[in-house]
C-alpha atoms as a PDB file:
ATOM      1  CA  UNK A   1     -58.542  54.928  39.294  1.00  0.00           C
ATOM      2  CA  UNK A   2     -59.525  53.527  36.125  1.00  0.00           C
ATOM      3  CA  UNK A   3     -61.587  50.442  35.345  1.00  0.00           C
ATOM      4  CA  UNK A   4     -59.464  47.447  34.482  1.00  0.00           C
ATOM      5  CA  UNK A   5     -60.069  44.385  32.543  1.00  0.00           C
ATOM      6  CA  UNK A   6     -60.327  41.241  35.053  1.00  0.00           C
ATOM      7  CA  UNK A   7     -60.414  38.292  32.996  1.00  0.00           C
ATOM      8  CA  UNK A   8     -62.726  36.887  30.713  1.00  0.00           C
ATOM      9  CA  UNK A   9     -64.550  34.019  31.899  1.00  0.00           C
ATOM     10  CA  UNK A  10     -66.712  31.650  29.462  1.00  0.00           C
ATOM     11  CA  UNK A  11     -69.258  33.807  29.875  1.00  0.00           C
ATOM     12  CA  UNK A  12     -68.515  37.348  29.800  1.00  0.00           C
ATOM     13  CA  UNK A  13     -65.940  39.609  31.259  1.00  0.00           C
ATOM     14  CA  UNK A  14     -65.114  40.948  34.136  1.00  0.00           C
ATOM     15  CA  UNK A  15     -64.391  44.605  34.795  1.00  0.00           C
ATOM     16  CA  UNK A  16     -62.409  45.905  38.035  1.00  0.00           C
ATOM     17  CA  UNK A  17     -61.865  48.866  39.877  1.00  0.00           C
ATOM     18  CA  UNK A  18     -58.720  47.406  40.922  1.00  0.00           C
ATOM     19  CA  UNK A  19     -54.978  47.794  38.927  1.00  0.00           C
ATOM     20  CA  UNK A  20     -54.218  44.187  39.296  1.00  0.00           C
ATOM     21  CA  UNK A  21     -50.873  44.678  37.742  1.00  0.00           C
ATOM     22  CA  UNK A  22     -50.400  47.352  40.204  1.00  0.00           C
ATOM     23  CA  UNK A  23     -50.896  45.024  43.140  1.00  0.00           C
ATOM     24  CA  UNK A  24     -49.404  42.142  41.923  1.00  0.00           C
ATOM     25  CA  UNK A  25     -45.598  44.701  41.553  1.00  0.00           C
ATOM     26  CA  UNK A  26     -46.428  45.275  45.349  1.00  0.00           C
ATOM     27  CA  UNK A  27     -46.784  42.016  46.526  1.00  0.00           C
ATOM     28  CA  UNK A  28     -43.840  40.424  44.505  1.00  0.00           C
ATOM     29  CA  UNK A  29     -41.631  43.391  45.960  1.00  0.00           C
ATOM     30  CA  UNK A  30     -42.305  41.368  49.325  1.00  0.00           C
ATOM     31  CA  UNK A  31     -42.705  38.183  48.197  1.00  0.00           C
ATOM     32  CA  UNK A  32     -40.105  35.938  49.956  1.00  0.00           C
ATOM     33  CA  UNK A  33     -40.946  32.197  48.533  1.00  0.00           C
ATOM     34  CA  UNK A  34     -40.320  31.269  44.763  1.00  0.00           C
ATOM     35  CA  UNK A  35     -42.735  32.665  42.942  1.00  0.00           C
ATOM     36  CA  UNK A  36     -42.999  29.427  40.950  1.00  0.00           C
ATOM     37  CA  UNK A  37     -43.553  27.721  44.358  1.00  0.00           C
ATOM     38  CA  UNK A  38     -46.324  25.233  45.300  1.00  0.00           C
ATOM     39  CA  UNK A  39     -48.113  28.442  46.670  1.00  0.00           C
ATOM     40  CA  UNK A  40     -46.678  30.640  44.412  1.00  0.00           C
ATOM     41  CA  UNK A  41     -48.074  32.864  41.107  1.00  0.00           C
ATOM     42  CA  UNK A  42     -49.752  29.660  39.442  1.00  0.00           C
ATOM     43  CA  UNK A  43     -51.239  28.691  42.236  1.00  0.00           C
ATOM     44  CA  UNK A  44     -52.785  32.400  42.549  1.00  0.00           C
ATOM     45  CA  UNK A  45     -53.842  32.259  38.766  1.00  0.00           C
ATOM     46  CA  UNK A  46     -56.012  29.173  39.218  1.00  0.00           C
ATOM     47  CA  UNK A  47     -57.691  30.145  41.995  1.00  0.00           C
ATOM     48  CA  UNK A  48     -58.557  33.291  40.267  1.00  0.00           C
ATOM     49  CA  UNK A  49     -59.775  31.204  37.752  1.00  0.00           C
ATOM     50  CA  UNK A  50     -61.575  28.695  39.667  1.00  0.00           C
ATOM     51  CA  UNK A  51     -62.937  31.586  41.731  1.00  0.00           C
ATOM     52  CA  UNK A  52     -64.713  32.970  38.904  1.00  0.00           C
ATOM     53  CA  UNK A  53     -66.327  30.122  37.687  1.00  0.00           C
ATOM     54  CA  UNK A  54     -67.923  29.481  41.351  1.00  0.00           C
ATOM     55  CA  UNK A  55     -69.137  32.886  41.892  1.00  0.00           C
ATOM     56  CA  UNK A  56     -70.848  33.194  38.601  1.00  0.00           C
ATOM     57  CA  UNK A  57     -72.534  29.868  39.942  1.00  0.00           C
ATOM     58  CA  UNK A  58     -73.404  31.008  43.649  1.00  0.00           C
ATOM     59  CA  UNK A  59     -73.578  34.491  43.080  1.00  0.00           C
ATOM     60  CA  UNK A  60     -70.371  35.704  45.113  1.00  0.00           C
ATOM     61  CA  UNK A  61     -68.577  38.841  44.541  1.00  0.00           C
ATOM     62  CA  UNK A  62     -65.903  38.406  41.535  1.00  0.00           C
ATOM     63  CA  UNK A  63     -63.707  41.536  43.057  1.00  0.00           C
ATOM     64  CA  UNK A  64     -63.127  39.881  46.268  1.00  0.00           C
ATOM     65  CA  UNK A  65     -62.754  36.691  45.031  1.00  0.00           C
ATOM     66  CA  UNK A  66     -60.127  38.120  42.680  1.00  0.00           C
ATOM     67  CA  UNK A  67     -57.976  39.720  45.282  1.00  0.00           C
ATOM     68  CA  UNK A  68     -58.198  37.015  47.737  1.00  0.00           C
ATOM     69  CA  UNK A  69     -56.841  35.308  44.811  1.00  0.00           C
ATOM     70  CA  UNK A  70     -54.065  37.740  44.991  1.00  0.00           C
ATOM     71  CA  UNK A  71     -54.211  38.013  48.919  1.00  0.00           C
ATOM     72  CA  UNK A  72     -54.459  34.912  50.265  1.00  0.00           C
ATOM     73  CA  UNK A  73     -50.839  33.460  50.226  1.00  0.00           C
ATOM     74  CA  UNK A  74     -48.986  36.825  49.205  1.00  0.00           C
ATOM     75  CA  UNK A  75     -47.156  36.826  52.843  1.00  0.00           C
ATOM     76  CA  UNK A  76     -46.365  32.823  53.250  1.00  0.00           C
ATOM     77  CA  UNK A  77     -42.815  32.635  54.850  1.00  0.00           C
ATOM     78  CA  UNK A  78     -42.540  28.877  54.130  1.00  0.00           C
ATOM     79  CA  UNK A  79     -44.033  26.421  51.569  1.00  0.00           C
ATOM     80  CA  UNK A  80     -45.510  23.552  54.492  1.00  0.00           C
ATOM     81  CA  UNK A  81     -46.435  24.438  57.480  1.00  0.00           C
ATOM     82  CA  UNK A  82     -47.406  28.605  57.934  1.00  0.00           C
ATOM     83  CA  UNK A  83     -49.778  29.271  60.770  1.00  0.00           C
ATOM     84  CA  UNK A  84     -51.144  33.095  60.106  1.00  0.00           C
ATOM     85  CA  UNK A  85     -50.347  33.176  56.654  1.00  0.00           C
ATOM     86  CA  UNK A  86     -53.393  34.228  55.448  1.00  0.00           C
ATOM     87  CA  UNK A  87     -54.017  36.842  58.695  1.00  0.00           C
ATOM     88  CA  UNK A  88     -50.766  38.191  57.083  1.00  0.00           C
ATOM     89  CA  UNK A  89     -52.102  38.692  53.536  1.00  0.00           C
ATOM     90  CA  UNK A  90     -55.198  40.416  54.891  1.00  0.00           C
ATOM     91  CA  UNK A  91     -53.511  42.880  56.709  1.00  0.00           C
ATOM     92  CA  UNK A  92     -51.419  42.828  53.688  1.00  0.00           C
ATOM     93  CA  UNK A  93     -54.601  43.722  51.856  1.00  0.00           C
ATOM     94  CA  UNK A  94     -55.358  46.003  54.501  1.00  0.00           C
ATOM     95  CA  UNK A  95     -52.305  48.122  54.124  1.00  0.00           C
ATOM     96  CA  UNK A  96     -53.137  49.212  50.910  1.00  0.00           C
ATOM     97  CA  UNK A  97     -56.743  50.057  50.955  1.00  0.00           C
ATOM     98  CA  UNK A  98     -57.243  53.862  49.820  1.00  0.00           C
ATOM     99  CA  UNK A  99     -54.054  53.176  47.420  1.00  0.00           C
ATOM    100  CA  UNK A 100     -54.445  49.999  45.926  1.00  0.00           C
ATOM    101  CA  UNK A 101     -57.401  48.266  47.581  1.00  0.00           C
ATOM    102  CA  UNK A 102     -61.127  50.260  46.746  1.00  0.00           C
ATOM    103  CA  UNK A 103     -63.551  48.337  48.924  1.00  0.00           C
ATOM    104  CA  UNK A 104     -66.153  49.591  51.098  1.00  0.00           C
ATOM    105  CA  UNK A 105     -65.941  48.285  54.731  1.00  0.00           C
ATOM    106  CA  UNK A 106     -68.119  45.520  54.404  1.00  0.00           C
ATOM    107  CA  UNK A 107     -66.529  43.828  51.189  1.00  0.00           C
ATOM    108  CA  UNK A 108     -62.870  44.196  52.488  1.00  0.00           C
ATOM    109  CA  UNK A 109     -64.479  42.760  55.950  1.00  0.00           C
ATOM    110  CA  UNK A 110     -64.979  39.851  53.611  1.00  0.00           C
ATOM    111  CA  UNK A 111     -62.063  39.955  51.608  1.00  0.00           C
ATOM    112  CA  UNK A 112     -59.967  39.871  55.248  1.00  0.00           C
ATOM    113  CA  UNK A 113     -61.938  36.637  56.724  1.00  0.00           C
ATOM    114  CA  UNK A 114     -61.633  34.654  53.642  1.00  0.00           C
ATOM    115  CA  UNK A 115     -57.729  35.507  53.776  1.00  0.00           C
ATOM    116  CA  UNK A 116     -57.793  35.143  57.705  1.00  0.00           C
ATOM    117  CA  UNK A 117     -59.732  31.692  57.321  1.00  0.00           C
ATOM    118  CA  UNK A 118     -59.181  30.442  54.414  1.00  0.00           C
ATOM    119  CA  UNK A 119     -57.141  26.908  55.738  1.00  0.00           C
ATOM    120  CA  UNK A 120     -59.159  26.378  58.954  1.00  0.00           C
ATOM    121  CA  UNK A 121     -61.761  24.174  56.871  1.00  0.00           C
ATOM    122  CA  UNK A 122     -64.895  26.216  56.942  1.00  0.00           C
ATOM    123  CA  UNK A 123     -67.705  25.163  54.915  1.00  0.00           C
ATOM    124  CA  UNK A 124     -70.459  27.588  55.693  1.00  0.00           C
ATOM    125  CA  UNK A 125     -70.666  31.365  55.241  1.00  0.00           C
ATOM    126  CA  UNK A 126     -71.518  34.272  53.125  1.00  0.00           C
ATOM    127  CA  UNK A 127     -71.301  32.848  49.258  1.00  0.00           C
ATOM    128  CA  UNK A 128     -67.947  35.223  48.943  1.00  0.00           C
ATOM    129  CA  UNK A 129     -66.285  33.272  51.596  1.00  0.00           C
ATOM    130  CA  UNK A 130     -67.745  30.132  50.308  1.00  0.00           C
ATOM    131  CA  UNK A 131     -66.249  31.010  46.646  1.00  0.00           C
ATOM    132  CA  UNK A 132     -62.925  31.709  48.017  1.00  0.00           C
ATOM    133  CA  UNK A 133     -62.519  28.705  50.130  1.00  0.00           C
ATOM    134  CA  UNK A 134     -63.566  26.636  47.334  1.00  0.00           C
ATOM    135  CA  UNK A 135     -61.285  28.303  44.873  1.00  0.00           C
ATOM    136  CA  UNK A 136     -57.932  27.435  46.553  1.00  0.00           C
ATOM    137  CA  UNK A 137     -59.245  24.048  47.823  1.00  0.00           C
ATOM    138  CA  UNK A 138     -59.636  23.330  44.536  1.00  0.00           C
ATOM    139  CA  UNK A 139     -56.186  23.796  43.496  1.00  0.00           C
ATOM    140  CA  UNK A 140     -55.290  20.878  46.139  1.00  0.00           C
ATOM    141  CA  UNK A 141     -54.338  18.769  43.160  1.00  0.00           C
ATOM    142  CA  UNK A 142     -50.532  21.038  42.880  1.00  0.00           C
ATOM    143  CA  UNK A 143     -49.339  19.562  46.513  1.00  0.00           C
ATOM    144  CA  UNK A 144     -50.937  15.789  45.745  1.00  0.00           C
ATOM    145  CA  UNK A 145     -53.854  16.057  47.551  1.00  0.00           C
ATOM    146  CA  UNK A 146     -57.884  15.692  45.774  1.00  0.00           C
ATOM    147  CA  UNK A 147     -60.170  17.841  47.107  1.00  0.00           C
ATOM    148  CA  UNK A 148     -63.507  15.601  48.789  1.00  0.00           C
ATOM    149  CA  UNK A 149     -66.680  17.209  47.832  1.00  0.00           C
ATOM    150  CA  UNK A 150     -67.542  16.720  51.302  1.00  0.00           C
ATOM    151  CA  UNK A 151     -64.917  19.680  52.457  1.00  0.00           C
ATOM    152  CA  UNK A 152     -65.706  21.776  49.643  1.00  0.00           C
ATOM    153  CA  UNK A 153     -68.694  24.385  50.506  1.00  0.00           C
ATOM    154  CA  UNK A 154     -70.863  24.805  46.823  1.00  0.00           C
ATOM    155  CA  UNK A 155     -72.401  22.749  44.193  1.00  0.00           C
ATOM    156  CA  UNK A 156     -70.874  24.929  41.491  1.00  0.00           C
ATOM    157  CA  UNK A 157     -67.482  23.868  43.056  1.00  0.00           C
ATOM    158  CA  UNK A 158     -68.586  20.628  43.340  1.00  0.00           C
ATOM    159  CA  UNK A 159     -69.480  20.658  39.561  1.00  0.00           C
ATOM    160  CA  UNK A 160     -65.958  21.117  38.030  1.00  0.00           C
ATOM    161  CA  UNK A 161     -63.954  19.694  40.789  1.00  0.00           C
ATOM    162  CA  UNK A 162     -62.852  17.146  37.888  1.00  0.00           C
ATOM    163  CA  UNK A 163     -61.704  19.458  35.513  1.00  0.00           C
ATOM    164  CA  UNK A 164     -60.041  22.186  38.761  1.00  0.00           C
ATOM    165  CA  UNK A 165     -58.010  18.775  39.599  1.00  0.00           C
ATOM    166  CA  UNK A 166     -56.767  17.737  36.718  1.00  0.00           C
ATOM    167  CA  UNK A 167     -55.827  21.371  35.657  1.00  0.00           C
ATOM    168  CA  UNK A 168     -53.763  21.417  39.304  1.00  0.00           C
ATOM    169  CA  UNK A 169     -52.129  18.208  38.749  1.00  0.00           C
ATOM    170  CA  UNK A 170     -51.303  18.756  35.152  1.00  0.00           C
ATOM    171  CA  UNK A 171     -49.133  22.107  36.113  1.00  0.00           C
ATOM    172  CA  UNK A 172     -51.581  24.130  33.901  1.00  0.00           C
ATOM    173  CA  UNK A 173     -50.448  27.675  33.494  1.00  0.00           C
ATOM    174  CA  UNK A 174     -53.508  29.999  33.072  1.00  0.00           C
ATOM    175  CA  UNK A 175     -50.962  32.624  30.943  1.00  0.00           C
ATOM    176  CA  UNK A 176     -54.322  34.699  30.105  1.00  0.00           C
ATOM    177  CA  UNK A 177     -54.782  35.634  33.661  1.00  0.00           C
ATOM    178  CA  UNK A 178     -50.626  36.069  34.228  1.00  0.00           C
ATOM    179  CA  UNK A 179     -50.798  38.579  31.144  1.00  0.00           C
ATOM    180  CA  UNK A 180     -53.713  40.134  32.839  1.00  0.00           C
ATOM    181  CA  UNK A 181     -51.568  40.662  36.189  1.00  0.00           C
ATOM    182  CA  UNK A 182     -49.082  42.632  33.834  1.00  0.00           C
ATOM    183  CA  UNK A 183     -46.656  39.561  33.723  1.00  0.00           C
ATOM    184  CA  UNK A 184     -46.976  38.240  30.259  1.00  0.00           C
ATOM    185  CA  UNK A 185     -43.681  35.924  30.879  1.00  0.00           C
ATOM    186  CA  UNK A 186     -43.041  34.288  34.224  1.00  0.00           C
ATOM    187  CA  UNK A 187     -40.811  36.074  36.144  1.00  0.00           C
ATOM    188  CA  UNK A 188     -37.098  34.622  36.994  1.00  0.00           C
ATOM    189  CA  UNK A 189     -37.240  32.619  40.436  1.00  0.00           C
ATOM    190  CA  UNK A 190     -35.637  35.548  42.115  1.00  0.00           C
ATOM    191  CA  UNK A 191     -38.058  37.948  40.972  1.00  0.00           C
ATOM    192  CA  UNK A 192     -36.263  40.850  43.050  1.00  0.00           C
ATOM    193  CA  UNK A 193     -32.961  40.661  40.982  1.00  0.00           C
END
């Protein structure tokens, strides 16, 4: 495997050993919700994005917070209420280590809890689980709800809560990261057709 371009941040970019593109055909192939759904691709994209900017702050690992981005809702089965969703999308993750996935035991151990755990409400952890939490509780602002600094777990998420928020609410589209995940046009709403 080759090294991929992640996504430019405001400060520099990020390089992957991951094919993002790659993983992103496999987990559309199984995708079952619209994939312009409150939990769908956008969603994703901004927590990527929001990801990155807290782990560049706290020091977290940018390739697991960029596949939990991927990861962490890639096997919901409804849009409200999904108990083990994000159990699912680890051992989604899981099933493709050695193909897809290139972490050593103790980063996809991390990758897996922040998927496992990621809507129980944690607040403390290893900064990696702390990034990833933060990330999609960020992105709160899509289903009507603002994040409280109080439930978020860093000062660097703490920091552009504000700007996060309004990005959720407004519907922003992050099309750099979409491009980057080898979509450069939304896909149609059934993506399998």
């Amino acid at each position: 495997t080759g090294l991929h371009r992640l996504s430019k941040t405001w400060q520099r970019e990020i390089v992957t050993m991951h094919d993002h593109a790659a993983i992103m055909k496999v987990i559309l192939d199984g995708y079952v919700l619209p994939v312009r759904g409150s939990h769908g691709l956008i969603h994703w994209a901004r927590v990527l994005e929001n990801g990155l900017r807290v782990a560049e702050e706290n020091g977290a690992d940018p390739e697991v917070v960029a596949l939990f981005a991927l990861f962490h809702d890639s096997r919901r089965v409804n849009e409200y209420r999904d108990d083990g969703h994000g159990l699912r999308g680890g051992e989604f993750a899981r099933s493709l280590r050695g193909s897809l996935v290139h972490l050593d035991d103790a980063r996809f151990e991390l990758l897996f809890e922040a998927c496992r755990l990621h809507t129980d409400g944690h607040t403390e952890g290893d900064p990696t689980l702390q990034a990833c939490w933060d990330a999609d509780r960020l992105d709160l602002g899509r289903v009507g709800i603002k994040p409280q600094p109080r439930r978020l777990c860093t000062d660097a998420a703490r920091v552009i809560l504000e700007w996060s928020n309004e990005r959720a609410v407004s519907g922003h589209i992050p099309t750099n990261v979409l491009v980057g995940w080898g979509l450069p046009t939304m896909p149609p709403e059934d993506h399998r057709a």
